[in-house]
Protein backbone atom coordinates (compact mmCIF):
# COMPACT_ATOMS: atom_id res chain seq x y z
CA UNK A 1 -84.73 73.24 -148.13
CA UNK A 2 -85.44 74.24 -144.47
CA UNK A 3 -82.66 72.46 -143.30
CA UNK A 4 -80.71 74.12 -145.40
CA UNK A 5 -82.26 77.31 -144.60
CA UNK A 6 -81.43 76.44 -140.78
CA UNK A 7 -77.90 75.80 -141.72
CA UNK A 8 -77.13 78.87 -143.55
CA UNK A 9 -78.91 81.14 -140.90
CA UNK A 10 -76.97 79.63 -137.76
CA UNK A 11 -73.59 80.06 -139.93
CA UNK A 12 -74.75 83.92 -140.58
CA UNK A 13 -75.25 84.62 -136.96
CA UNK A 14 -72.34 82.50 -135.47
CA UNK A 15 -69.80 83.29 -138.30
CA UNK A 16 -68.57 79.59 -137.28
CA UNK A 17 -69.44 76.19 -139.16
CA UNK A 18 -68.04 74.21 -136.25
CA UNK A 19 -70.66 76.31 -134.10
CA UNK A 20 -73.34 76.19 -135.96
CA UNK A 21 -73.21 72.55 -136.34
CA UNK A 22 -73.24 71.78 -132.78
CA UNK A 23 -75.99 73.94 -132.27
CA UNK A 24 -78.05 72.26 -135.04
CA UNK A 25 -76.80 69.02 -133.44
CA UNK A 26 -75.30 67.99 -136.86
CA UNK A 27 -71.80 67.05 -138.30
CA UNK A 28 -69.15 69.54 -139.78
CA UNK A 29 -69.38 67.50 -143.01
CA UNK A 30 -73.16 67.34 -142.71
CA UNK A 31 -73.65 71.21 -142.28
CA UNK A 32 -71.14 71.77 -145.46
CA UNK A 33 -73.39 69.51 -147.62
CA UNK A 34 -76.31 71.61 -146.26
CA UNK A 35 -74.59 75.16 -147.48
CA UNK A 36 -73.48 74.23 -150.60
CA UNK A 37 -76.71 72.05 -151.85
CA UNK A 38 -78.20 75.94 -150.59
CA UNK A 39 -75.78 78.13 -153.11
CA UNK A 40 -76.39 75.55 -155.78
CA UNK A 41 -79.98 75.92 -155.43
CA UNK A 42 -80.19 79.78 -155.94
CA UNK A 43 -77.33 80.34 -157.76
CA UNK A 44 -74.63 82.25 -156.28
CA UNK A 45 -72.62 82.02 -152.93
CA UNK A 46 -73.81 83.03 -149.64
CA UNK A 47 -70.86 82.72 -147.87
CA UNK A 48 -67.00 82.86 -147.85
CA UNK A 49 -65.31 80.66 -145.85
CA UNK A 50 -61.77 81.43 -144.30
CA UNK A 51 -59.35 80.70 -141.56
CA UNK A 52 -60.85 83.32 -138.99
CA UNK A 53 -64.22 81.99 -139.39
CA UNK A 54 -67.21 82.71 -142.27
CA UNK A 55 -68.94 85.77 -143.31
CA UNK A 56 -71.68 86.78 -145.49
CA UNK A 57 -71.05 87.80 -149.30
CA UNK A 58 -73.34 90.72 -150.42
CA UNK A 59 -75.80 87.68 -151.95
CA UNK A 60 -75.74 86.43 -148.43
CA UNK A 61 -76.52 89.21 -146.48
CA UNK A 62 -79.19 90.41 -148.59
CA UNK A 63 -80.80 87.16 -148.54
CA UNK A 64 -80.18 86.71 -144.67
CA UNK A 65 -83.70 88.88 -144.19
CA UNK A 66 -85.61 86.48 -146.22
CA UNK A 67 -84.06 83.33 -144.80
CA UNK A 68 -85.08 84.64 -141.15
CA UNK A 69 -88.22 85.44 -142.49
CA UNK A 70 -88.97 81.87 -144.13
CA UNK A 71 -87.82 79.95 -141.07
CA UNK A 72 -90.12 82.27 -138.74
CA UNK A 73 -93.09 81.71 -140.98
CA UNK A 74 -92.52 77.97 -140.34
CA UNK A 75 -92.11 77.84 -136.79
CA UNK A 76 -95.62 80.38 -136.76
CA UNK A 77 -97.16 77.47 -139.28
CA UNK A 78 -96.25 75.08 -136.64
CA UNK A 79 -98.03 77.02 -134.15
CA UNK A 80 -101.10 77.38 -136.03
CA UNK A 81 -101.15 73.61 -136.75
CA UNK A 82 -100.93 73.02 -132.99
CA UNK A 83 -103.66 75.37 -132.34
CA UNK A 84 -106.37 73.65 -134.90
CA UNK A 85 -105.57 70.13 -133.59
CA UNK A 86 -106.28 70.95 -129.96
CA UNK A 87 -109.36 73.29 -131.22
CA UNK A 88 -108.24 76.70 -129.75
CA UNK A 89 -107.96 78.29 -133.38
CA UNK A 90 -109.39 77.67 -136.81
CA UNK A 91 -112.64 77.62 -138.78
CA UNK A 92 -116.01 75.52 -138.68
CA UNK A 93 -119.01 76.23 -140.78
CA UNK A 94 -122.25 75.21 -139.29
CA UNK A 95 -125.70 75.58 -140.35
CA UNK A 96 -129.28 75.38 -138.73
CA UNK A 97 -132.75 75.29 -139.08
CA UNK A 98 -134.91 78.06 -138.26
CA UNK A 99 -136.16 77.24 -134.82
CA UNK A 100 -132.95 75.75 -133.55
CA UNK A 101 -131.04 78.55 -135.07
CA UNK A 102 -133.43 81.21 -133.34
CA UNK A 103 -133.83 79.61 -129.82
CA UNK A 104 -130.97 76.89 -129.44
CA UNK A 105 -127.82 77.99 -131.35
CA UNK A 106 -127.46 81.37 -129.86
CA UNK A 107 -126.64 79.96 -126.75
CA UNK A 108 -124.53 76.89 -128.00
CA UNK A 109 -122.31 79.61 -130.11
CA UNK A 110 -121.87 81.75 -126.60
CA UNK A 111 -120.96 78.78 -124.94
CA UNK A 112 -118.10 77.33 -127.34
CA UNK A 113 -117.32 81.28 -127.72
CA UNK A 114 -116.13 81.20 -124.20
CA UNK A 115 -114.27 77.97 -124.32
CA UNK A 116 -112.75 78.32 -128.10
CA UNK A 117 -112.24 82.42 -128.50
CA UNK A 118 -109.58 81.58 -130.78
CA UNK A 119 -112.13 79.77 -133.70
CA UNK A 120 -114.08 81.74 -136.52
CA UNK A 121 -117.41 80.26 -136.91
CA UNK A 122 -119.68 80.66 -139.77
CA UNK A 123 -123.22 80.16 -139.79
CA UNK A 124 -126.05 79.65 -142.14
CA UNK A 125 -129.77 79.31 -141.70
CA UNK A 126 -132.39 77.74 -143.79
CA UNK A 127 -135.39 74.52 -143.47
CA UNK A 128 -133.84 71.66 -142.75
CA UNK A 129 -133.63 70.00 -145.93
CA UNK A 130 -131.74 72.80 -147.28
CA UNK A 131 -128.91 72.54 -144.58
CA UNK A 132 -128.56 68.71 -145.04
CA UNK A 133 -127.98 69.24 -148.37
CA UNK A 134 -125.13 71.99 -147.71
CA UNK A 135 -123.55 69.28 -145.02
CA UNK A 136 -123.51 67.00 -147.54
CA UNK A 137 -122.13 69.65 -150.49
CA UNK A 138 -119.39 69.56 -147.74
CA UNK A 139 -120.88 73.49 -147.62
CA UNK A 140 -121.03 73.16 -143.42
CA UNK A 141 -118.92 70.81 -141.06
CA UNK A 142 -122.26 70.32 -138.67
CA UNK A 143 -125.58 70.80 -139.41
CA UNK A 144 -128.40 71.05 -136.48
CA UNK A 145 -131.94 70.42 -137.53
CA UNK A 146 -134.52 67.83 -137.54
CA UNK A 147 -133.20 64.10 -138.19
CA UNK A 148 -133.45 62.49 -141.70
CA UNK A 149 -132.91 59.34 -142.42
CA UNK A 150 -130.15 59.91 -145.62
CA UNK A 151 -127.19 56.85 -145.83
CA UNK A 152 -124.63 59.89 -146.88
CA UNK A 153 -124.97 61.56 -143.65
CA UNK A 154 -124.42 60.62 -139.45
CA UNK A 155 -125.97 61.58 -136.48
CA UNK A 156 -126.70 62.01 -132.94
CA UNK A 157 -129.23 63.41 -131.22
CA UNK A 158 -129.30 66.89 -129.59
CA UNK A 159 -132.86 66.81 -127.69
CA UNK A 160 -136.13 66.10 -128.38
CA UNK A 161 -138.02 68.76 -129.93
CA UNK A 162 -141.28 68.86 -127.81
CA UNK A 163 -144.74 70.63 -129.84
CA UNK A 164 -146.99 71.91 -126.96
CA UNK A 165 -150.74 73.53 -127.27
CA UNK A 166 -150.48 77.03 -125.94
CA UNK A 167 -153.53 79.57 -125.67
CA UNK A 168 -153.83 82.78 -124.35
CA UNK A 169 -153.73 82.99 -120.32
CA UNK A 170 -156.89 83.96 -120.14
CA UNK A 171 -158.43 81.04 -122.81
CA UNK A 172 -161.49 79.17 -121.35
CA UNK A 173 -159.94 75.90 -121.88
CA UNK A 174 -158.90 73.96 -119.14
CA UNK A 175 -155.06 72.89 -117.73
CA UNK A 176 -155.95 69.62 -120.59
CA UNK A 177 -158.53 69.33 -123.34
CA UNK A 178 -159.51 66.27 -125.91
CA UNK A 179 -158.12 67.31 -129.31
CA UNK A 180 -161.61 67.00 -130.39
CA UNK A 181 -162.75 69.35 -128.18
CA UNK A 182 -160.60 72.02 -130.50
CA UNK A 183 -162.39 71.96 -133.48
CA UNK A 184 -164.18 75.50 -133.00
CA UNK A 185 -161.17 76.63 -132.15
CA UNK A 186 -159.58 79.23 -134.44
CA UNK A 187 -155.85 77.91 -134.71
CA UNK A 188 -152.70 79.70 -135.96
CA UNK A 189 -150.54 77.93 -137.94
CA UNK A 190 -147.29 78.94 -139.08
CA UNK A 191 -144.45 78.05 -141.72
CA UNK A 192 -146.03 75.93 -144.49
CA UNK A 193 -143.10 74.61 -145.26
CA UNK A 194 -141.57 73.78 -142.01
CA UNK A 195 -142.19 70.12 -140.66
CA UNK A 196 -144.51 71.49 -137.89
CA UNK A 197 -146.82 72.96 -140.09
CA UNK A 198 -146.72 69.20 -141.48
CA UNK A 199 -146.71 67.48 -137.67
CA UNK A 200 -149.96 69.59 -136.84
CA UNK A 201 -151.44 68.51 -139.59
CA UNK A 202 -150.81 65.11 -139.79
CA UNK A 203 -152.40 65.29 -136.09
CA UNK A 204 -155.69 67.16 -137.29
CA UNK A 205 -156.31 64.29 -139.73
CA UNK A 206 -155.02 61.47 -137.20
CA UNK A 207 -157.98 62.59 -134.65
CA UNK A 208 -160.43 63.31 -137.69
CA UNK A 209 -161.12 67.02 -136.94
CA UNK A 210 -160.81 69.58 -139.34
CA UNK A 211 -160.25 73.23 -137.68
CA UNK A 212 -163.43 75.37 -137.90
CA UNK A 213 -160.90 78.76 -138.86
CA UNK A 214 -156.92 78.38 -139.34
CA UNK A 215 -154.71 81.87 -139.70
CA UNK A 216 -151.46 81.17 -141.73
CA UNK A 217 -148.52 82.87 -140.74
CA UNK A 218 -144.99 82.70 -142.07
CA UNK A 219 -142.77 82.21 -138.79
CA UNK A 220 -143.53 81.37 -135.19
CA UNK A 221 -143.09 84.65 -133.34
CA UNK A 222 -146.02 85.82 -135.37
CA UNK A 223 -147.78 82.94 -134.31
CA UNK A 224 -146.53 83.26 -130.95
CA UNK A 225 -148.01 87.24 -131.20
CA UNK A 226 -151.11 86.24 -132.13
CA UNK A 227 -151.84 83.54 -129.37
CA UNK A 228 -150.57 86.35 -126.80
CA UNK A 229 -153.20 88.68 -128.50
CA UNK A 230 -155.91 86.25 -127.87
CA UNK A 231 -156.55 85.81 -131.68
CA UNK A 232 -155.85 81.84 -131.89
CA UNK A 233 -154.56 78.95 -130.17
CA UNK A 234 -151.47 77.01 -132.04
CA UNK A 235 -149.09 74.07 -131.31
CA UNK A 236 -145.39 75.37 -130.74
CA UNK A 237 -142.33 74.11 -130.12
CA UNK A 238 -141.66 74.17 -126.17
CA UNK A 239 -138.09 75.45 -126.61
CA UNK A 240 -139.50 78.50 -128.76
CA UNK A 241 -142.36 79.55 -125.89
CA UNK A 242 -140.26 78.96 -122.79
CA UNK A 243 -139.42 82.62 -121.90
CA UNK A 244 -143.56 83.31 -122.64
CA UNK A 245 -144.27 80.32 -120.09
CA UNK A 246 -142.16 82.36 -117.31
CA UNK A 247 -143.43 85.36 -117.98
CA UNK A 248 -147.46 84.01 -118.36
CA UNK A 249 -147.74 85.84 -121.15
CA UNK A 250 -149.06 82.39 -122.73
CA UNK A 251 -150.21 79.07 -121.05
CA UNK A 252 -149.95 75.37 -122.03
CA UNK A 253 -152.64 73.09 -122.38
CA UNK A 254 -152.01 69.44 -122.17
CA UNK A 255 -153.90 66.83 -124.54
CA UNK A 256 -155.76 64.33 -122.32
CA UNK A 257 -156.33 61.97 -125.64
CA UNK A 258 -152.77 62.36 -127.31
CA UNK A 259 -148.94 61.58 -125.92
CA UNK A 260 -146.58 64.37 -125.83
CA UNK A 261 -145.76 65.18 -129.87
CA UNK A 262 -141.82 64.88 -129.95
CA UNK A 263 -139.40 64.63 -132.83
CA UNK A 264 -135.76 64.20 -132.47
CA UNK A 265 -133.16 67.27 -133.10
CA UNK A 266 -130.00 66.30 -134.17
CA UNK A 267 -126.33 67.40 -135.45
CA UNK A 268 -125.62 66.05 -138.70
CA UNK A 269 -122.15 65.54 -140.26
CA UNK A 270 -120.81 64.01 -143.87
CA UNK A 271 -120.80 60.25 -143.34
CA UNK A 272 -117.18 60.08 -145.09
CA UNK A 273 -115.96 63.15 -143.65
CA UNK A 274 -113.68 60.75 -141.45
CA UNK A 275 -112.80 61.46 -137.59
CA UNK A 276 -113.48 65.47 -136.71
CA UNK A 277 -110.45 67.34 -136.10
CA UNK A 278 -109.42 70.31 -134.31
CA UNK A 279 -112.32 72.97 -134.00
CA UNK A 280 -115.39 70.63 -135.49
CA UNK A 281 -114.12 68.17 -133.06
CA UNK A 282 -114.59 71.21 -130.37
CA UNK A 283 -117.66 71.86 -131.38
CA UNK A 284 -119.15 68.45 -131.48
CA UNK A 285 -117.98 67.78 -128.06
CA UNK A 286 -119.71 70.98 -126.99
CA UNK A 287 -123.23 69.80 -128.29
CA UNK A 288 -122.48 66.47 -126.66
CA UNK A 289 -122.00 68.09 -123.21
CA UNK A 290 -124.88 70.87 -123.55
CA UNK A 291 -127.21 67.65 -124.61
CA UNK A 292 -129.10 67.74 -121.04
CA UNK A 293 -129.43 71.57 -121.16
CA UNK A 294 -130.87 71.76 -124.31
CA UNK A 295 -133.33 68.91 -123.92
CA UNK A 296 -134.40 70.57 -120.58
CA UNK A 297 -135.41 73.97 -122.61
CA UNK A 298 -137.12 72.03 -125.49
CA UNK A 299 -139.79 69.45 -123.09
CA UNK A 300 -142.29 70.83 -121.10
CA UNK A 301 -142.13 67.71 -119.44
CA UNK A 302 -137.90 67.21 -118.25
């Protein structure tokens, strides 16, 4: 049909089959075929032909418009296509975890904002086994939270998510403590169903201390609040405290007994969602290149 579309509209504007067919860079006979499979297929004839050359019958001429119209919509189609496979245009859906989505994502979204102005991006927040499961409901193209080990998914790692001990500047304690040395310590917690709530914890019971007085709050910039306040000490993730390290509105504490607490932040796709195209590929080439930036906000230690 678009050939014959392309046949019919170069006739119209030429009024010549001979010129039209060297413009298409077809035969006479080959353009004829074209124009009458055309008139068979809606029903009526578009054009008459005679000895001075071809016009338009009153069914041609009012379906001219349309023709011009069909064939432009193609040629802006192809564009579009063009623009998705090289990533300038398009759609991805991504989702995140709370503290990546809070402290790492706005600045990845800026970033690929700059470079990809042309792409739409949707986002969605929530713990992170909520957003594997959207990734793999095919609900989000990436997913950026804490890594799982799940055969229906693939990954690679963003940074290491580094959980520090911070305390109010003015906290007795010295530049590093024993863990054990915490246990009058009133601690803030915060999230009980995040995986640091978990971590911290899981570290408590490793070292055999049990926190004299815990406060339980639902999101880290409470917690964060309350530290500043003087009203607790907490482990938080580095990348979330950063800004509160420059300003000294909070101070880190190293453990002299314990290694630096890591986990592993990653971007998560469908395992059979087959080679990314177009803007996910853009995207996922963006969190491969930001890779040393964002570990260097996340580790008090880079």
């Amino acid at each position: 049909m678009l050939g014959q579309l392309e046949a019919f509209v170069e006739v119209a504007r030429r009024r010549s089959v001979t010129a039209a067919a060297g413009a298409l860079h077809v035969t006479q006979p080959a353009l004829t075929a074209r124009l009458n499979a055309l008139e068979r297929s809606v029903g009526t004839p578009l054009l008459v032909r005679r000895r001075g050359g071809v016009r338009t019958t009153e069914a041609g001429r009012a379906f001219l418009p349309y023709a011009e119209r069909a064939l432009q919509a193609v040629v802006e189609g192809r564009t579009v296509l063009t623009e998705l496979q090289r990533g300038t245009a398009g759609h991805v859906a991504i989702c995140a975890s709370p503290i990546v989505s809070t402290y790492a994502l706005p600045t990845i979204l800026m970033r690929f904002a700059e470079t990809h102005p042309g792409v739409q991006v949707a986002v969605r927040t929530g713990h992170s086994e909520e957003m594997i499961e959207l990734v793999k409901r095919d609900e989000a193209a990436v997913g950026l939270l804490r890594s799982f080990n799940d055969a229906d998914v693939e990954q690679f790692t963003l940074y290491e998510d580094e959980l520090v001990l911070v305390v109010h500047p003015a906290h007795a304690s010295r530049d590093a403590v024993r863990l054990a040395d915490l246990a009058e310590e009133q601690f803030v917690l915060f999230d009980r169903a995040s995986s640091y709530h978990e971590l911290t914890n899981a570290m408590f019971l490793e070292a055999g201390i049990a926190p004299r007085s815990v406060m339980e709050l639902d999101n880290v910039d409470s917690a964060k609040k309350m530290v500043a306040l003087g009203l607790g000490i907490a482990f938080l993730p580095h990348v979330a405290v950063a800004e509160e390290m420059r300003s000294g509105t909070l101070r880190i504490v190293a453990l002299a007994d314990r290694s630096a607490l890591r986990r592993p932040i990653v971007a998560v796709r469908r395992k059979d969602a087959g080679t990314p195209l177009g803007a996910t590929a853009a995207f996922l080439a963006l969190l491969r290149d930001m890779r040393p930036e964002l570990q260097a906000a996340a580790s008090a230690t880079a």
